[in-house]
Protein backbone atom coordinates (compact mmCIF):
# COMPACT_ATOMS: atom_id res chain seq x y z
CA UNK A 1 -18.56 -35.12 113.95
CA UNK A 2 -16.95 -31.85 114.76
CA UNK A 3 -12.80 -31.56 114.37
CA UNK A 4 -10.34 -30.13 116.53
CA UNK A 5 -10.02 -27.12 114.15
CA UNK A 6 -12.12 -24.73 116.16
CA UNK A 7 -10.34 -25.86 119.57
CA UNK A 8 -6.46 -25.03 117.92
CA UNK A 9 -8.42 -22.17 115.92
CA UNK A 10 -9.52 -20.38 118.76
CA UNK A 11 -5.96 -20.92 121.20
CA UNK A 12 -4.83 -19.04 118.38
CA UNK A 13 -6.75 -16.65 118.43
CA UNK A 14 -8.35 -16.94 115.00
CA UNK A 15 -11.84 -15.88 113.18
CA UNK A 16 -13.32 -18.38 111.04
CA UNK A 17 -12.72 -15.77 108.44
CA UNK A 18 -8.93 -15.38 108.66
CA UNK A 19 -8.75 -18.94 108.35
CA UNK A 20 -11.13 -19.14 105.21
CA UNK A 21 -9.00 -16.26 103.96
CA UNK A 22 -5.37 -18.63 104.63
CA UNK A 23 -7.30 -21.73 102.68
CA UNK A 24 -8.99 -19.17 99.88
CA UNK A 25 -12.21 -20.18 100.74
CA UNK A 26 -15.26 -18.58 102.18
CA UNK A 27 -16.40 -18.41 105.81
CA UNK A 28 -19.23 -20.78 105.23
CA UNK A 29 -17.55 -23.12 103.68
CA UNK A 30 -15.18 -22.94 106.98
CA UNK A 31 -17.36 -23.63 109.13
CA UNK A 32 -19.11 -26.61 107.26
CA UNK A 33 -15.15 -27.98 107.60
CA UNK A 34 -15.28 -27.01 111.22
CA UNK A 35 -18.62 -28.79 111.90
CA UNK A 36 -17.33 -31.88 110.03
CA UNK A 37 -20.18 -31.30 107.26
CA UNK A 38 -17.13 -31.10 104.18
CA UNK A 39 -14.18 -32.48 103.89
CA UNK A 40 -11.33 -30.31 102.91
CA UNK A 41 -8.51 -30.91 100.34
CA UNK A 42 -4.93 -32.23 101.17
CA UNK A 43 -3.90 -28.90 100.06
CA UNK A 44 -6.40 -27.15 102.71
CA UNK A 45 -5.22 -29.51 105.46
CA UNK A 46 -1.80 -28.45 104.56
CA UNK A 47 -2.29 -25.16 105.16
CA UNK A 48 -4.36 -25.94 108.30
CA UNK A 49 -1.27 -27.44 109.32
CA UNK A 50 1.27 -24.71 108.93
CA UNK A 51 -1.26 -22.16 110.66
CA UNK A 52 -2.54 -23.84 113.17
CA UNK A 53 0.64 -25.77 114.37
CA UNK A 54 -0.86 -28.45 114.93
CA UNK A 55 -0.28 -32.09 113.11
CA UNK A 56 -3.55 -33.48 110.79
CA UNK A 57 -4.54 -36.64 113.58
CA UNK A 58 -5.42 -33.57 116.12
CA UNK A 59 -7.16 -31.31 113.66
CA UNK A 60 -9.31 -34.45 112.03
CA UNK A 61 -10.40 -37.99 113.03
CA UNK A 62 -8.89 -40.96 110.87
CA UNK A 63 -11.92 -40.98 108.47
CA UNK A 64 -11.36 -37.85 107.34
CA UNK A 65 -7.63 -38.47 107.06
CA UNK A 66 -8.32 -41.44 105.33
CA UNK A 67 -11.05 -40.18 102.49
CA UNK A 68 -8.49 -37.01 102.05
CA UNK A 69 -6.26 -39.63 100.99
CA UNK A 70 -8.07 -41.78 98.88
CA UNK A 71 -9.00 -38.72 96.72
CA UNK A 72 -5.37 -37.44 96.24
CA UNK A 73 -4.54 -41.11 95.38
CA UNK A 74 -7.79 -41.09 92.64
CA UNK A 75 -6.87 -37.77 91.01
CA UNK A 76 -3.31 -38.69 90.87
CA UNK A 77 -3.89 -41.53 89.14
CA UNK A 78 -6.83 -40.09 86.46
């Protein structure tokens, strides 16, 4: 399932490679997160967030959202 990133990414005016550069990843990794292939941190959809100005629900569907979450709540609590 592909995310909204690319959409907001592009109206932006944005490379997949200053993006991977904001999140301190690489460009392939990117574009797996783009394609819906990975799933990104909390921290990474954080700074998605900021740069994109765009709120999480537009950028991701619910799933996503909702694994991001349970692994914050799993690391918090090891």
């Amino acid at each position: 399932m592909k995310s909204g990133i690319e959409y907001y990414r592009k109206s932006k005016g944005l490379t997949q490679a200053q993006v991977a550069a904001t999140l301190e990843t690489t460009e392939a990794r990117m574009s797996r997160i783009e394609l819906g292939q990975e799933i990104p941190t909390a921290a990474e959809i954080d700074k998605l967030v900021e740069l994109l100005e765009t709120p999480p629900t537009y950028l991701f569907s619910r799933h996503i959202l909702n694994e991001v979450a349970e692994r914050a709540r799993a690391s918090s609590a090891a």
